[in-house]
N, C-alpha and C. Protein backbone atom coordinates (compact mmCIF):
# COMPACT_ATOMS: atom_id res chain seq x y z
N UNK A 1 4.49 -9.56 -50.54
CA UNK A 1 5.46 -8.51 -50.74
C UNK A 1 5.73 -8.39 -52.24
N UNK A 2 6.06 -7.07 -52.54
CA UNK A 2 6.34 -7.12 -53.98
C UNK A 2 7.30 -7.58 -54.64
N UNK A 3 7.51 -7.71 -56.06
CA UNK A 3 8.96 -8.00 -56.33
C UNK A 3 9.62 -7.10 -56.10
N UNK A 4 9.60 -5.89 -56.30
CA UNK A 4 10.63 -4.61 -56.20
C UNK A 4 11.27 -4.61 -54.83
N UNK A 5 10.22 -5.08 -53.62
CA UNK A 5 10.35 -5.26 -52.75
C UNK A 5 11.66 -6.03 -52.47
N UNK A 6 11.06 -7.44 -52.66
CA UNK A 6 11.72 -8.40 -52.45
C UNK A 6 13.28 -8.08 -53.07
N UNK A 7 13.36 -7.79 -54.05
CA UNK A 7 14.22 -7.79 -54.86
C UNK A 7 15.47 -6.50 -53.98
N UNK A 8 14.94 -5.58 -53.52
CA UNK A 8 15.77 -4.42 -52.77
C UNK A 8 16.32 -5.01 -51.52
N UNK A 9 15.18 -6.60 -50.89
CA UNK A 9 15.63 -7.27 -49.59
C UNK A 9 17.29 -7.91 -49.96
N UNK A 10 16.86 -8.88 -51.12
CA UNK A 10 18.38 -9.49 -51.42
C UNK A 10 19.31 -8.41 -51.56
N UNK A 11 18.83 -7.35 -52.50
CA UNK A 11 20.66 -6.47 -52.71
C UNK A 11 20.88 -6.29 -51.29
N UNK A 12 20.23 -5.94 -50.00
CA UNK A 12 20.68 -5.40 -48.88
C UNK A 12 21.93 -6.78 -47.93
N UNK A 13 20.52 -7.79 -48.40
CA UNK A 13 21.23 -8.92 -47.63
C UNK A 13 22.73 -9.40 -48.08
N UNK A 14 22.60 -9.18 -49.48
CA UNK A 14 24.52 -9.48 -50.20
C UNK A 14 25.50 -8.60 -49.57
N UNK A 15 24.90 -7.64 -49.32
CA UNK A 15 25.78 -6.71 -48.56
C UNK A 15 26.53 -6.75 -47.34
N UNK A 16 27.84 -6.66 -47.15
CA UNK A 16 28.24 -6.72 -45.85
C UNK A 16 27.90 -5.81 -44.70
N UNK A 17 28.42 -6.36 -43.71
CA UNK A 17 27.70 -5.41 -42.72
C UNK A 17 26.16 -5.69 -41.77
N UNK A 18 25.40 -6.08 -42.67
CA UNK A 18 23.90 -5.87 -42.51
C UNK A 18 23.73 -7.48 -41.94
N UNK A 19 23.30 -8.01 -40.72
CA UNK A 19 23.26 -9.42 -40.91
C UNK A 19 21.87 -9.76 -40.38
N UNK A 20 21.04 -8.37 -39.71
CA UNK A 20 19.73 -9.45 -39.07
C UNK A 20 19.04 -8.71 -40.24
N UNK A 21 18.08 -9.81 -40.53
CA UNK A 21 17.27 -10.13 -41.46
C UNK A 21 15.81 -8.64 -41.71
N UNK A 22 15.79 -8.13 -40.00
CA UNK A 22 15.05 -6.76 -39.68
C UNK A 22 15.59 -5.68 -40.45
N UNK A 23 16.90 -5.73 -40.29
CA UNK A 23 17.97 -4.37 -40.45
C UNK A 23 17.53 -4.03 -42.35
N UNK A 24 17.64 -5.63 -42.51
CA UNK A 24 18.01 -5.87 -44.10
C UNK A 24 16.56 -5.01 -44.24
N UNK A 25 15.45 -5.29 -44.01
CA UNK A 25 14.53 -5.34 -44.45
C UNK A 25 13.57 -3.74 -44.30
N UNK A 26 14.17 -2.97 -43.04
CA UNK A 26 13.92 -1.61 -42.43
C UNK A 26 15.01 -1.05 -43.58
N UNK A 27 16.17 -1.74 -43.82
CA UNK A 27 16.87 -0.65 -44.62
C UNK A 27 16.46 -0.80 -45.86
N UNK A 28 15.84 -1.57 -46.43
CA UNK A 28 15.32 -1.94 -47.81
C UNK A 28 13.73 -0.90 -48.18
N UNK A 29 13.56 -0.83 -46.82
CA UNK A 29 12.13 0.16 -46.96
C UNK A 29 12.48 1.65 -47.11
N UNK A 30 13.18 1.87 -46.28
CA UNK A 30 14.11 3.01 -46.20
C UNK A 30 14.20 3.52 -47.77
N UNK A 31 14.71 2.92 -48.46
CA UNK A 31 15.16 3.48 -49.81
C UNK A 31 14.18 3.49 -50.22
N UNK A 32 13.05 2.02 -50.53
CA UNK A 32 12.16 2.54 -51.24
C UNK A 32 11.41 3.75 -51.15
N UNK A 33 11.25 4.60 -49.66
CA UNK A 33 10.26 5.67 -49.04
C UNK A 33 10.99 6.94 -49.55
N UNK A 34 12.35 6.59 -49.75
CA UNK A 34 13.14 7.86 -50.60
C UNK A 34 12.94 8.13 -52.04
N UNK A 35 12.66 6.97 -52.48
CA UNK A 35 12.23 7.54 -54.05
C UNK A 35 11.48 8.17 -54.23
N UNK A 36 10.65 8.77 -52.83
CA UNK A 36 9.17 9.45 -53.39
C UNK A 36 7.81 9.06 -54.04
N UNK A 37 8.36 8.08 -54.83
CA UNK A 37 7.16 7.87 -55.59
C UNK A 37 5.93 6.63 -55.12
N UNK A 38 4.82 6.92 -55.16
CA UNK A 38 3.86 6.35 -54.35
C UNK A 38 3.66 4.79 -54.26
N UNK A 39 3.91 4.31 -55.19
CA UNK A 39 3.98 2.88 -55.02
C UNK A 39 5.02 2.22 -54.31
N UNK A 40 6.12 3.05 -54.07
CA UNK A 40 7.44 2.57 -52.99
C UNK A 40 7.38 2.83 -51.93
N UNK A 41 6.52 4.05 -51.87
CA UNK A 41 6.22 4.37 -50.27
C UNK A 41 5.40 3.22 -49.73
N UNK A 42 4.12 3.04 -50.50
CA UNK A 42 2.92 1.49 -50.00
C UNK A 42 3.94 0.72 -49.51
N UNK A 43 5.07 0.25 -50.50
CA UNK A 43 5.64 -0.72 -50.38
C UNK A 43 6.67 -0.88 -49.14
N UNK A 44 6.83 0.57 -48.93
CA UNK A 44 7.42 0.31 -47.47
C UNK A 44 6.81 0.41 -46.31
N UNK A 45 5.94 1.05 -46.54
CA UNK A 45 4.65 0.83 -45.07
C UNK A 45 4.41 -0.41 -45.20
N UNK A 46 4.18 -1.26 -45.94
CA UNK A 46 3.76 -2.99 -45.94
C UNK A 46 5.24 -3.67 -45.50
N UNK A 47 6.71 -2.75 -45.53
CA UNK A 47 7.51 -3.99 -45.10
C UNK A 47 7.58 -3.43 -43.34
N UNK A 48 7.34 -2.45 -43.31
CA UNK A 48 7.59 -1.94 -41.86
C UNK A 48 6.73 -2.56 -40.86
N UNK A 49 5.33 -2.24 -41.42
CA UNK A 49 4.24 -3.13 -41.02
C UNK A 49 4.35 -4.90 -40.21
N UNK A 50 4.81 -4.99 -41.71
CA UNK A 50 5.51 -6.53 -41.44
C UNK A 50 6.32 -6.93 -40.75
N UNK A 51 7.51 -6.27 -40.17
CA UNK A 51 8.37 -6.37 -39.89
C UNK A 51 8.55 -5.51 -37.88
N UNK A 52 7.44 -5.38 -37.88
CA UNK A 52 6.85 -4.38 -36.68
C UNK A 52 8.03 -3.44 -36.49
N UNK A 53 8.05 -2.22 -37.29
CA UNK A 53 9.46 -1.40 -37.02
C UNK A 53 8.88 -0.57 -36.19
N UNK A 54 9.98 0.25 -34.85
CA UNK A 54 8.84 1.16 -34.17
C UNK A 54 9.03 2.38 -34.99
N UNK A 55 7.55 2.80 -34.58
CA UNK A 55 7.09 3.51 -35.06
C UNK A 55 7.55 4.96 -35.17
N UNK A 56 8.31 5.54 -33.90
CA UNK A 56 9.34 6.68 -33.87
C UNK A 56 10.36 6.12 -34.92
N UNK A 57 11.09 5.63 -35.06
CA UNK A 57 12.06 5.27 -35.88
C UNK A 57 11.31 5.66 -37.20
N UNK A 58 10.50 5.23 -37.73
CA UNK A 58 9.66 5.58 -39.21
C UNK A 58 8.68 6.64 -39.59
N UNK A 59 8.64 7.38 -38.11
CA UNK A 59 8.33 8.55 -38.26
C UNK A 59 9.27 10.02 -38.41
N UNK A 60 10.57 9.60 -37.59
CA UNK A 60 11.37 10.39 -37.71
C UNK A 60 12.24 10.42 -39.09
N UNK A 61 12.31 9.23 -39.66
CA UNK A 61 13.22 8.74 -41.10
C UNK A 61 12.06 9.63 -41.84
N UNK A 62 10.60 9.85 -42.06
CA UNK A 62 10.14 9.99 -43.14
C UNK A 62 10.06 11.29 -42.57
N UNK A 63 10.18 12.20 -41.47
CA UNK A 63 10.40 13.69 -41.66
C UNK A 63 11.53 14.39 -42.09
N UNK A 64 12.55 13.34 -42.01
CA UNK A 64 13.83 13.63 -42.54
C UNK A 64 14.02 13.58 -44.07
N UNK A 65 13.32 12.66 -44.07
CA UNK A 65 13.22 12.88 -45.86
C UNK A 65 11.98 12.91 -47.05
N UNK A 66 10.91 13.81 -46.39
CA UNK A 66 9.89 13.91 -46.89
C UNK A 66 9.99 15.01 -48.49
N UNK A 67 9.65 15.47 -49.17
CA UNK A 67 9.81 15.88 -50.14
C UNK A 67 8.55 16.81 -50.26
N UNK A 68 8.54 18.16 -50.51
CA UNK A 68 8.02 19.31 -51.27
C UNK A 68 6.40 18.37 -51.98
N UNK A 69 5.76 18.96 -51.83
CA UNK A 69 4.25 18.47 -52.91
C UNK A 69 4.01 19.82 -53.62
């Protein structure tokens, strides 16, 4: 996993609220797939991947926030 990665896992996990380790980690991808930019997207298909998120769930998040080309 990357550092950027990793690094978006801890801010989630300091956070209240968030306590299974999945949530932390689907919501950590989440943002990265919002920045748009291509190396954050990889990076969240590799945590989703990892993390076996279903697949409706990460299909519907990325039509919701797909962006103009």
């Amino acid at each position: 996993m990357s550092e950027k990665s990793e690094q978006m896992i801890k801010e989630y996990r300091d956070r209240a609220g968030v306590d299974s380790d999945i949530d932390v980690r689907a919501t950590a991808a989440a943002r990265l797939w919002r920045t748009g930019e291509r190396e954050n997207r990889l990076a969240a298909e590799a945590i989703w991947k990892e993390i076996k998120y279903p697949k409706d769930i990460i299909e519907q998040m990325k039509r919701e926030t797909s962006f103009p080309r």
